[in-house]
C-alpha atoms as a PDB file:
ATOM      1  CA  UNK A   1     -19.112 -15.944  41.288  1.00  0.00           C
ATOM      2  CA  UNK A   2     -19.133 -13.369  38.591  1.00  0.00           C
ATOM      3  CA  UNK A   3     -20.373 -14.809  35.017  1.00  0.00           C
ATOM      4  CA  UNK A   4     -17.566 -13.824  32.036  1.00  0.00           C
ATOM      5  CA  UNK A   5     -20.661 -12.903  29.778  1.00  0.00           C
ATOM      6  CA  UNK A   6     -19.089  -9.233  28.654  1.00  0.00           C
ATOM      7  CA  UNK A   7     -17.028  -8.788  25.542  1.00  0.00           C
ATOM      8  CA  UNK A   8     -15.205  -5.252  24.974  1.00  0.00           C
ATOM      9  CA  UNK A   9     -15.903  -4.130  20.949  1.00  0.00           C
ATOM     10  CA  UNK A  10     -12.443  -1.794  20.153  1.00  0.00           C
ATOM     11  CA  UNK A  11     -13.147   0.630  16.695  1.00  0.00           C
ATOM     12  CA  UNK A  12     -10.531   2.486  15.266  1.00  0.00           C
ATOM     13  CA  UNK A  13     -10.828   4.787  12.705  1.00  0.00           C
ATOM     14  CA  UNK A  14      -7.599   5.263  10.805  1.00  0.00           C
ATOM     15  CA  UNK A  15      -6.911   7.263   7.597  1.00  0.00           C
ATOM     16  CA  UNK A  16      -8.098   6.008   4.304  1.00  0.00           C
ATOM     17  CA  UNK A  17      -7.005   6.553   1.219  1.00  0.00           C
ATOM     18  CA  UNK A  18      -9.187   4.381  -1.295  1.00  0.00           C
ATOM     19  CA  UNK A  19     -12.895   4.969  -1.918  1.00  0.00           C
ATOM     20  CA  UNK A  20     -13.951   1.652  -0.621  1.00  0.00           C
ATOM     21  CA  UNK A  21     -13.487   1.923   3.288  1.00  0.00           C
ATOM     22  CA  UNK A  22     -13.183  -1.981   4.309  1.00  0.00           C
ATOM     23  CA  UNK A  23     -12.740  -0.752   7.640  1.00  0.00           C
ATOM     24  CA  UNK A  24     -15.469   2.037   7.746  1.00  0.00           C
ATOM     25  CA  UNK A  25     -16.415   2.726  11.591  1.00  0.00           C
ATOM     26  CA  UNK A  26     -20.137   1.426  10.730  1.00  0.00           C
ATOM     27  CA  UNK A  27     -18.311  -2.173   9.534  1.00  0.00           C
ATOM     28  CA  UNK A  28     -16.301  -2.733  12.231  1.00  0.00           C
ATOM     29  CA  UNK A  29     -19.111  -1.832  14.743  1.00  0.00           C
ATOM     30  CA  UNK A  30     -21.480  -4.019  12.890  1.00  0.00           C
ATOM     31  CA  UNK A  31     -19.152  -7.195  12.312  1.00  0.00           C
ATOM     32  CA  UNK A  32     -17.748  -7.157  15.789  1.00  0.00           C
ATOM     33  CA  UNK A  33     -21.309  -7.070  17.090  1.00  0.00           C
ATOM     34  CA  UNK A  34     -22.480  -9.708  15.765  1.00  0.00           C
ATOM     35  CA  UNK A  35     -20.190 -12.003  17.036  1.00  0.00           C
ATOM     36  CA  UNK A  36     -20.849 -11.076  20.437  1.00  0.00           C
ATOM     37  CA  UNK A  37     -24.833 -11.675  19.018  1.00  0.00           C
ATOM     38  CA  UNK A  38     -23.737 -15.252  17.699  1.00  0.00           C
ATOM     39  CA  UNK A  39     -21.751 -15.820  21.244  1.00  0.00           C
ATOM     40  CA  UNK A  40     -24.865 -13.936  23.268  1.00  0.00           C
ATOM     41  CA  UNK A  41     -22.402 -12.020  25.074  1.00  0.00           C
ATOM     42  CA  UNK A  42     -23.074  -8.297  26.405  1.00  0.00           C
ATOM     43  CA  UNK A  43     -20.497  -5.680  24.843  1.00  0.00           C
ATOM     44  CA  UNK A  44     -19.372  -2.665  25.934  1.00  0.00           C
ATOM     45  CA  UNK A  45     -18.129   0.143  22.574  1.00  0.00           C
ATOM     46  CA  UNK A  46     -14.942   1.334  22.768  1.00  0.00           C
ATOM     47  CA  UNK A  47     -14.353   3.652  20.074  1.00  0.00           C
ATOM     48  CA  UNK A  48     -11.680   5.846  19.037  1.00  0.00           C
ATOM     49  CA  UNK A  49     -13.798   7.596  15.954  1.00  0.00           C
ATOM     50  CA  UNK A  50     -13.280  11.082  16.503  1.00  0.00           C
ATOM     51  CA  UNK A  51      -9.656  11.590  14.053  1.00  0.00           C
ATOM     52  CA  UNK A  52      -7.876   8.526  12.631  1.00  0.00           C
ATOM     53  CA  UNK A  53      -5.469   7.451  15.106  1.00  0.00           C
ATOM     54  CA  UNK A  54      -2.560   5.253  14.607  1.00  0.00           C
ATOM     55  CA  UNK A  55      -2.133   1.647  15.433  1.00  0.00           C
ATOM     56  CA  UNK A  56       1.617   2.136  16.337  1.00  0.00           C
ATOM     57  CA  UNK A  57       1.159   3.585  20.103  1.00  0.00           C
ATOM     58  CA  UNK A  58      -0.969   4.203  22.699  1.00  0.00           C
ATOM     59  CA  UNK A  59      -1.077   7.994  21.901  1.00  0.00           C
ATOM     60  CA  UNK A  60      -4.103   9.671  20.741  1.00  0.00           C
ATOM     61  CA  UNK A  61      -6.175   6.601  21.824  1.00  0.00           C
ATOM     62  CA  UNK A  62      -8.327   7.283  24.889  1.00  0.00           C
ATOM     63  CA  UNK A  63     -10.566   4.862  24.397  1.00  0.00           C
ATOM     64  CA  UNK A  64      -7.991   2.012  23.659  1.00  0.00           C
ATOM     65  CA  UNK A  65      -6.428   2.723  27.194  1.00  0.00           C
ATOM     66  CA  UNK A  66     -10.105   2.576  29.055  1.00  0.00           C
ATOM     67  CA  UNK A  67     -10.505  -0.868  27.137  1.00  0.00           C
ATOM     68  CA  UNK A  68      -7.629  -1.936  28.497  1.00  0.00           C
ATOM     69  CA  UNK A  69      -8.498  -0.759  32.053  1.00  0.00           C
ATOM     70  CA  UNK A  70     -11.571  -3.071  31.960  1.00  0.00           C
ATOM     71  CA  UNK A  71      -9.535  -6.599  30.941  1.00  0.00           C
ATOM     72  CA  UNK A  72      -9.430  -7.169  35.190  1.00  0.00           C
ATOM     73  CA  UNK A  73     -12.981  -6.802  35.742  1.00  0.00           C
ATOM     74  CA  UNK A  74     -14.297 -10.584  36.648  1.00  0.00           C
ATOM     75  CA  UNK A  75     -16.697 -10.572  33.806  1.00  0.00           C
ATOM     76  CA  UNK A  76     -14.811  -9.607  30.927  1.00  0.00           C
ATOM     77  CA  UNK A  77     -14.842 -12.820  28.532  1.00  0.00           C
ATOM     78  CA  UNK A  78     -13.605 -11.338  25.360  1.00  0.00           C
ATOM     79  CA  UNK A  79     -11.779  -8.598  23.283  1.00  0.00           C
ATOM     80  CA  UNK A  80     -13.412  -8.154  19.927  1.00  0.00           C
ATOM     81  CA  UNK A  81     -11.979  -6.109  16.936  1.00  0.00           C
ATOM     82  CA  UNK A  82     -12.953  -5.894  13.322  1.00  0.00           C
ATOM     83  CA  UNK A  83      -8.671  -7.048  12.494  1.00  0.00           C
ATOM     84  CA  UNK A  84      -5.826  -7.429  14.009  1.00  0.00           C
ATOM     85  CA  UNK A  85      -4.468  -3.621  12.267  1.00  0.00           C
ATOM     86  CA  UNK A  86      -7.708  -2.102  14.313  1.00  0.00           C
ATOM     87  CA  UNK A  87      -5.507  -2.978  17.771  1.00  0.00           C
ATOM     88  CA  UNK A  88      -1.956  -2.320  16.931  1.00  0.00           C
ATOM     89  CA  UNK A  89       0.503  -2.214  13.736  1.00  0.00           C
ATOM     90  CA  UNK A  90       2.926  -3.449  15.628  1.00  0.00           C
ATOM     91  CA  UNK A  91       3.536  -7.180  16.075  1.00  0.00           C
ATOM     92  CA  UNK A  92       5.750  -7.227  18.893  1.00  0.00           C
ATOM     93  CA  UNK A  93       3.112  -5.053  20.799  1.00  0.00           C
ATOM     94  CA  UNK A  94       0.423  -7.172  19.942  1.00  0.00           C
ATOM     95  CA  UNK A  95       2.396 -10.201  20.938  1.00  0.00           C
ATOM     96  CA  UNK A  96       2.938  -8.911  24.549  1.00  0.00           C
ATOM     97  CA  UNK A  97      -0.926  -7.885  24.308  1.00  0.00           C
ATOM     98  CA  UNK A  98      -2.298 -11.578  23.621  1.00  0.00           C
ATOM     99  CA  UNK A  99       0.084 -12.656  26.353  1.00  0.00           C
ATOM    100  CA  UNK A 100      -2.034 -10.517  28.780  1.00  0.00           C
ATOM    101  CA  UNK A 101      -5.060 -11.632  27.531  1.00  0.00           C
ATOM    102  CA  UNK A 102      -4.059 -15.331  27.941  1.00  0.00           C
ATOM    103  CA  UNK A 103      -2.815 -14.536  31.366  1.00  0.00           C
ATOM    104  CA  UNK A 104      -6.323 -13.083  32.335  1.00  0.00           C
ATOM    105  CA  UNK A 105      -7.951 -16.001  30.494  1.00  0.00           C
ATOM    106  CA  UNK A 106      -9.834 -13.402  28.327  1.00  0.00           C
ATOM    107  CA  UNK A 107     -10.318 -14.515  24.264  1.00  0.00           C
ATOM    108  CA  UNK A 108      -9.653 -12.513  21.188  1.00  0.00           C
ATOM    109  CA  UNK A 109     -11.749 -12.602  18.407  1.00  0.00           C
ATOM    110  CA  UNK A 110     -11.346 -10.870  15.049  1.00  0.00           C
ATOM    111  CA  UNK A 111     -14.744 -10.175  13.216  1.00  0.00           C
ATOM    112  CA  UNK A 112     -13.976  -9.324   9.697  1.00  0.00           C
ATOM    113  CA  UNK A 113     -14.600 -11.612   6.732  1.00  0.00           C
ATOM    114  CA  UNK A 114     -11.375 -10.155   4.623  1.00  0.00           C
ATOM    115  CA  UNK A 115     -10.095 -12.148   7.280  1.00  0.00           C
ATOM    116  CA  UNK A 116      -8.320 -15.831   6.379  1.00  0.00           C
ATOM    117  CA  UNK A 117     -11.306 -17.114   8.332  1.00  0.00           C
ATOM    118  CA  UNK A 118     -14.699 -15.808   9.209  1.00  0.00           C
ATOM    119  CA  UNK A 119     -12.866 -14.868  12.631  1.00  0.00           C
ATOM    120  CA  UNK A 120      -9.804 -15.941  14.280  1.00  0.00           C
ATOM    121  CA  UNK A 121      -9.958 -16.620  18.315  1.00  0.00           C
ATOM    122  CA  UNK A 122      -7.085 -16.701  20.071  1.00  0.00           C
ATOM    123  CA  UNK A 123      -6.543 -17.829  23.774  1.00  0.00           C
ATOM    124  CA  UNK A 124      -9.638 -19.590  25.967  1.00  0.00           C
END
């Protein structure tokens, strides 16, 4: 039986507008890696760093859509992202999102501290 021990890191980098970058590409890697640390989970980067790119699609996202090619593989345990806006700006697409997730039995963790809570895990 494969062990769920792998946890898939998504980084966006989006357009900002203020000097202080709270979502900075270097903050997002670095909070969403240490919760796989704290969970000792293996993680696997997906980053789409190269331009901002919009949460509202797909589009202009390739490594959003290999993430999401990877939630089937057997050893996948978790989807971490600095925020939910990181994912998609959408809430009816993130709602059908987490549905997959639960449906795979995969968890969703969200690493940033401007969070409500240090992180927020939904699904198990």
């Amino acid at each position: 039986m494969t062990e769920k021990n792998v946890a898939l890191i998504y980084v966006r980098k989006s357009q900002t507008l203020d000097k202080v970058d709270e979502n900075s590409v270097e903050r997002q890697v670095a909070n969403s890696v240490r919760i796989c640390e704290e969970n000792t989970w293996q993680y696997k980067l997906f980053m789409d760093v190269s331009k901002p790119n919009s949460g509202v699609s797909n589009l202009g996202r390739p490594a959003w859509l290999a993430l999401n090619q990877r939630l089937d593989d057997l050893d996948v345990v978790a989807v971490v992202a600095n925020d939910p806006s990181r994912l998609y700006r959408k809430t009816w697409r993130m709602a059908v999102w987490i549905e997959e997730l639960n449906e795979r039995g995969i968890q969703l963790l969200f690493a940033s501290s401007n969070n409500l809570s240090d992180f927020l895990i939904v699904g198990e």
